[in-house]
C-alpha atoms as a PDB file:
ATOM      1  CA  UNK A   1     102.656  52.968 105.740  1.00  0.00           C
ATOM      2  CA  UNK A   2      98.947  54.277 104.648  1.00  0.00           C
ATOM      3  CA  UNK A   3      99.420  58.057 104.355  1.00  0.00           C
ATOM      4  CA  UNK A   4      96.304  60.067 106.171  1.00  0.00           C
ATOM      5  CA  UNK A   5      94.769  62.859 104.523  1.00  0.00           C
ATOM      6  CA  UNK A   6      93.580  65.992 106.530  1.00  0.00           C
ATOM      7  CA  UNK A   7      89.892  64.831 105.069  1.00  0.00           C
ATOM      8  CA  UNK A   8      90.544  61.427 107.100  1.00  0.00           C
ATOM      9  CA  UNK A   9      92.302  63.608 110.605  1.00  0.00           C
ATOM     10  CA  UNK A  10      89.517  65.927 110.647  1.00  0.00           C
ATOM     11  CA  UNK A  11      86.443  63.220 110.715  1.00  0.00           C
ATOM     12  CA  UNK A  12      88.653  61.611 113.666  1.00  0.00           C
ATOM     13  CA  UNK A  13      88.966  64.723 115.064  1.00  0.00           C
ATOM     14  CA  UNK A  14      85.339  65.471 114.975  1.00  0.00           C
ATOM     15  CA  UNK A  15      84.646  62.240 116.139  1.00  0.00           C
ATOM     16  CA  UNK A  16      86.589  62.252 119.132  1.00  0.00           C
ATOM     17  CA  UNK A  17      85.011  65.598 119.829  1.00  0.00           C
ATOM     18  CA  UNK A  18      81.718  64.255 119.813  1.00  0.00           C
ATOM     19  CA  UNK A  19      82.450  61.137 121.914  1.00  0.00           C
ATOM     20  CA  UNK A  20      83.958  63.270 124.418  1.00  0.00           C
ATOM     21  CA  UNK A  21      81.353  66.030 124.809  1.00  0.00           C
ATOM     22  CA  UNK A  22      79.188  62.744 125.065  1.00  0.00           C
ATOM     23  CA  UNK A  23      81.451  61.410 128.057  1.00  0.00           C
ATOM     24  CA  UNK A  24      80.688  64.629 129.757  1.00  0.00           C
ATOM     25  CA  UNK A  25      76.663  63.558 130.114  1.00  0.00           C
ATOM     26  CA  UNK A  26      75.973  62.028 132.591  1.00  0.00           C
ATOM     27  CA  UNK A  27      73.370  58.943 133.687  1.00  0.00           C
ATOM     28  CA  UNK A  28      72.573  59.037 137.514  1.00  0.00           C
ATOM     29  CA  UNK A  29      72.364  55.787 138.981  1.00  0.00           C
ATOM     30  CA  UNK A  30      71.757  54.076 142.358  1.00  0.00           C
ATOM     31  CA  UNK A  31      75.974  53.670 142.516  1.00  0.00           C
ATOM     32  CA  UNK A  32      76.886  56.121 140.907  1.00  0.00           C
ATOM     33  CA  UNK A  33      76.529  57.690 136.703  1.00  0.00           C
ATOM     34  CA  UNK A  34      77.093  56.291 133.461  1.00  0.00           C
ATOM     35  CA  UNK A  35      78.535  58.113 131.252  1.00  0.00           C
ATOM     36  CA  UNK A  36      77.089  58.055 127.304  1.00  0.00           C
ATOM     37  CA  UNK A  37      81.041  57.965 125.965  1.00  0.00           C
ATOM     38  CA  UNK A  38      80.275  54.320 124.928  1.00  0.00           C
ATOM     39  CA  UNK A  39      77.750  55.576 122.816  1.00  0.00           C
ATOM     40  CA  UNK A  40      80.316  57.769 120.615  1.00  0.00           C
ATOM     41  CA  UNK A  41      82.625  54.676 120.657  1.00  0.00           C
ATOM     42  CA  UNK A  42      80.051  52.452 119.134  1.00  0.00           C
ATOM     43  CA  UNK A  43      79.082  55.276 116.786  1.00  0.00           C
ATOM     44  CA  UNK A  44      82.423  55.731 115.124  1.00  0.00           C
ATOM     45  CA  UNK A  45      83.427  51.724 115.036  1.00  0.00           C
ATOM     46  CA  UNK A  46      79.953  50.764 113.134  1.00  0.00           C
ATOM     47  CA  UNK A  47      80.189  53.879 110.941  1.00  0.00           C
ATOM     48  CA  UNK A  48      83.933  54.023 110.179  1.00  0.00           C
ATOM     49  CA  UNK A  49      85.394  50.395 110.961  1.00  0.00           C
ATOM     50  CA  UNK A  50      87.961  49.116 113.449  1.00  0.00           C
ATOM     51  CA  UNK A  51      90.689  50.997 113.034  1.00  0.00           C
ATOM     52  CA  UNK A  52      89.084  54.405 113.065  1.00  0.00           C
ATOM     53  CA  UNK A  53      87.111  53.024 116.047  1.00  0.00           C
ATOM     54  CA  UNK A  54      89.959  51.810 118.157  1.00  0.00           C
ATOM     55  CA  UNK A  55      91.924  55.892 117.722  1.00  0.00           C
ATOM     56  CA  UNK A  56      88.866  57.628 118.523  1.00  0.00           C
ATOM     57  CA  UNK A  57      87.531  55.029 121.488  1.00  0.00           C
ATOM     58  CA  UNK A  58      91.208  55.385 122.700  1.00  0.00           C
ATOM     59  CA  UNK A  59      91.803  59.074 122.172  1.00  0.00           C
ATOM     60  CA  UNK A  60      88.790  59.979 123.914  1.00  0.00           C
ATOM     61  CA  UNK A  61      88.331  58.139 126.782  1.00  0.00           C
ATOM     62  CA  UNK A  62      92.260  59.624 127.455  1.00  0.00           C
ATOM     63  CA  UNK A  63      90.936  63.132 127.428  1.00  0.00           C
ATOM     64  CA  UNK A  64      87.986  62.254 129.103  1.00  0.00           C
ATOM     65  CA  UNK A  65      89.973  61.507 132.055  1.00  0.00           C
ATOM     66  CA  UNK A  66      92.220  64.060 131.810  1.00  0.00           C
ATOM     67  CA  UNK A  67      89.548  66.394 131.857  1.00  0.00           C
ATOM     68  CA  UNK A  68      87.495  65.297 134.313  1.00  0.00           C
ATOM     69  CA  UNK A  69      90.783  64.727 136.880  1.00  0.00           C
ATOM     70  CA  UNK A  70      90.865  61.477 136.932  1.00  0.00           C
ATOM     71  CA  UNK A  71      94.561  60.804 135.737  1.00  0.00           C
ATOM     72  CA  UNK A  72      95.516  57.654 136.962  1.00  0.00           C
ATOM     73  CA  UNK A  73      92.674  56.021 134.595  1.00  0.00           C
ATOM     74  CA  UNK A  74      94.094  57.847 131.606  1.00  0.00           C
ATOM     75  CA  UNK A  75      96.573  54.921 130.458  1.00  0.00           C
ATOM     76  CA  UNK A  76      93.626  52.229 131.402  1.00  0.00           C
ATOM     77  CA  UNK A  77      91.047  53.932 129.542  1.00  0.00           C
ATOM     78  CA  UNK A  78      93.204  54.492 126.136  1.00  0.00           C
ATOM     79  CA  UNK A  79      93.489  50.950 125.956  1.00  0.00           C
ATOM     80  CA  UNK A  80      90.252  49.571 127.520  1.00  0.00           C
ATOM     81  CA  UNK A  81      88.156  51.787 124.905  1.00  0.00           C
ATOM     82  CA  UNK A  82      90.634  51.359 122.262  1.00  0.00           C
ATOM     83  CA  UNK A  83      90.002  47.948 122.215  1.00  0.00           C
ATOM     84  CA  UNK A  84      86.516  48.492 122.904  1.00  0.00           C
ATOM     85  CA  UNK A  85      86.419  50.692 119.293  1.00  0.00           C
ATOM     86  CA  UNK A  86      88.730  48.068 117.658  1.00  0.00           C
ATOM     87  CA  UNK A  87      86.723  44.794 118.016  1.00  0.00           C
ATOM     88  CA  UNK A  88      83.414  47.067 117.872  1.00  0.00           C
ATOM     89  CA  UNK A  89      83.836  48.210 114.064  1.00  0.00           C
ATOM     90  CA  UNK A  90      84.500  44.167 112.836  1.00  0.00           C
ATOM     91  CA  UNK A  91      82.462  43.356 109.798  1.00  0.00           C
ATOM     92  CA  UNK A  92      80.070  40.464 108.706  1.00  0.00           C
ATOM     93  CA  UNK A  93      80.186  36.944 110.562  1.00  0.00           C
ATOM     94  CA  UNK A  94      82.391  38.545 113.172  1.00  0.00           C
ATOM     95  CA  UNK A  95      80.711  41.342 114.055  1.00  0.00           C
ATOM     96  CA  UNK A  96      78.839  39.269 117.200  1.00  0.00           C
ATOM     97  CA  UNK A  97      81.812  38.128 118.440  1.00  0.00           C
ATOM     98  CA  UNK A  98      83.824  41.482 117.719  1.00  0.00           C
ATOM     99  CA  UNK A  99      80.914  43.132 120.186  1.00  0.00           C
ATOM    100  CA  UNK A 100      81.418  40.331 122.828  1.00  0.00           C
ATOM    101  CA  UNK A 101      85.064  40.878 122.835  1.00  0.00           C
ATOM    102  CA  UNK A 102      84.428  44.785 123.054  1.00  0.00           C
ATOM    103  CA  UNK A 103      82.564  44.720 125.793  1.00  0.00           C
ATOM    104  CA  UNK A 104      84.362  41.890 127.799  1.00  0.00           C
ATOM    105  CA  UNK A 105      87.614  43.985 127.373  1.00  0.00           C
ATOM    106  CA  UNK A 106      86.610  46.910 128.647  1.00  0.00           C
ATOM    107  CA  UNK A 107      85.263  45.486 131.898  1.00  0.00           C
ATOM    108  CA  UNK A 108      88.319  43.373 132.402  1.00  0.00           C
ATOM    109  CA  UNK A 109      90.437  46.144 132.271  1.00  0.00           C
ATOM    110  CA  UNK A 110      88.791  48.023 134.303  1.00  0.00           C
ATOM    111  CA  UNK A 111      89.214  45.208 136.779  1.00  0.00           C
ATOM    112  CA  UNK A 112      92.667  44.877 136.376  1.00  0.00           C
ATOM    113  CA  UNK A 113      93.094  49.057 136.816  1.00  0.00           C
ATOM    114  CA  UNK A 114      91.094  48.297 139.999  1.00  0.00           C
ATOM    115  CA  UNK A 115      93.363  46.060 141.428  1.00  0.00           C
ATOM    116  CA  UNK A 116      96.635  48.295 139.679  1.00  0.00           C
ATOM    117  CA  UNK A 117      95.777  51.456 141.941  1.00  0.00           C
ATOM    118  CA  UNK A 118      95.085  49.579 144.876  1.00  0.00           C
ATOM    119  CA  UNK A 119      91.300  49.058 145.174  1.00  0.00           C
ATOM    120  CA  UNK A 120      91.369  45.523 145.761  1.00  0.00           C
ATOM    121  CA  UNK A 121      88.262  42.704 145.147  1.00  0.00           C
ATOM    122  CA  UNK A 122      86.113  45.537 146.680  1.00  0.00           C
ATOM    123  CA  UNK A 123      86.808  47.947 143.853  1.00  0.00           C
ATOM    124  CA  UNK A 124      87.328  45.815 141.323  1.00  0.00           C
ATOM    125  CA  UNK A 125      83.755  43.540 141.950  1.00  0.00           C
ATOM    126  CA  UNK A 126      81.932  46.977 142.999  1.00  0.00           C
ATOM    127  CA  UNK A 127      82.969  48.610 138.998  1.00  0.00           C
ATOM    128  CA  UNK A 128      82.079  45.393 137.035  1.00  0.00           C
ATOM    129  CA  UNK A 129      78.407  45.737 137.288  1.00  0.00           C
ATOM    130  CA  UNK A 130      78.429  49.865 136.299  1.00  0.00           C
ATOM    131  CA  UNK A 131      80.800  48.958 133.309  1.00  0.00           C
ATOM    132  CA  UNK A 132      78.649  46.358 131.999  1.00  0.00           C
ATOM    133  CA  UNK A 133      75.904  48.653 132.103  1.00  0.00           C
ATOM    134  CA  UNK A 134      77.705  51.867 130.870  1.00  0.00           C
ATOM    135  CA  UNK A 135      78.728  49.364 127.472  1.00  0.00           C
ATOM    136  CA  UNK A 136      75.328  47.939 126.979  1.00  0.00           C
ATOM    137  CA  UNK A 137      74.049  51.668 127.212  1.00  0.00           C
ATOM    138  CA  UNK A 138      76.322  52.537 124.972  1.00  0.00           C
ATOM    139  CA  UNK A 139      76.176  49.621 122.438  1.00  0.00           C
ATOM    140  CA  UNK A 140      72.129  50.360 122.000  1.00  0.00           C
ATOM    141  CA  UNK A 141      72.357  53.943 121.613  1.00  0.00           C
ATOM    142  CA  UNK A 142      75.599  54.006 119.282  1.00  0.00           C
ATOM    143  CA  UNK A 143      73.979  51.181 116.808  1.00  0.00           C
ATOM    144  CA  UNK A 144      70.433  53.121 117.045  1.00  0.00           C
ATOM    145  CA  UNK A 145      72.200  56.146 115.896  1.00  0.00           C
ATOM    146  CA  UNK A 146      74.101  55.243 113.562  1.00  0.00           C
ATOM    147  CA  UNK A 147      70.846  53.137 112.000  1.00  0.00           C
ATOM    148  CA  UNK A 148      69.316  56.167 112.045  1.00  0.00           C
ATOM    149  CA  UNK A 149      72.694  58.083 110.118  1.00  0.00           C
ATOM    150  CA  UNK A 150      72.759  55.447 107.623  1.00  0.00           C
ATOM    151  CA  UNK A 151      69.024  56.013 106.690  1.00  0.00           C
ATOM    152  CA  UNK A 152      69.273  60.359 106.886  1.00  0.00           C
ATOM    153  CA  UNK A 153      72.801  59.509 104.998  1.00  0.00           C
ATOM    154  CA  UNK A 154      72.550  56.576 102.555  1.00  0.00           C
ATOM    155  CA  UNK A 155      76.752  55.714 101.816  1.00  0.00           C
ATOM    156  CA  UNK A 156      77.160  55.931  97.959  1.00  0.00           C
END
């Protein structure tokens, strides 16, 4: 077993701080909001890899709902953005495929929560189009930040 220095907790703490202070903004749209979470997930999987990625993308989508009262999405969420951080933060020639598996994941889960807590094909069709759009949100500001992290703060 790796052993994890406070150095290591505290940037995942910080991270999942920031991702879900980033859940609380909202996007208005015509059915409903986005929220820029995604964007926090995508942050920390390109910056820090899968693993880190996968416990921060987890861990705050969790709180997220637990803060915002939405507790019967809290086990959905911890693994739908989980995996969503995991397959985010793959490296070289898999990184394309690691993003298509992100974002597919995510919305599948959230189909399968749909039909879980009893919303049915109306719930589940009705959240695929707002999920796709939350993740591609999400993808294109977390990899514009942290292109624009990597050029303030060059990795040595």
């Amino acid at each position: 077993m790796q052993k994890i220095d406070t150095k290591d907790l505290t940037l995942l703490a910080l991270m999942t701080g920031l991702s879900l202070v980033l859940g609380l903004i909202h996007v208005p749209t015509p059915t409903g909001f986005l929220t820029l979470l995604d964007t926090g997930i995508f942050f920390t999987s390109f910056l820090l890899g899968s693993r880190r990625g996968a416990i921060v993308g987890g861990l705050s989508a969790f709180l997220l709902d637990l803060y915002l009262g939405y507790p019967q999405y809290m086990v959905f969420s911890l693994l739908a953005h989980g995996a969503q951080g995991y397959f985010a933060g793959w490296q070289g020639k898999g990184r394309l495929l690691g993003l298509l598996l992100a974002s597919v994941i995510m919305i599948v889960v959230y189909i399968l929560a749909a039909f879980a807590l009893g919303y049915g094909w109306g719930g589940a069709i009705a959240g695929i189009w707002g999920n796709f759009c939350q993740n591609t949100l999400g993808l294109v500001l977390g990899f514009s930040f942290y292109r624009a992290f990597t050029r303030v703060f060059p990795r040595r």
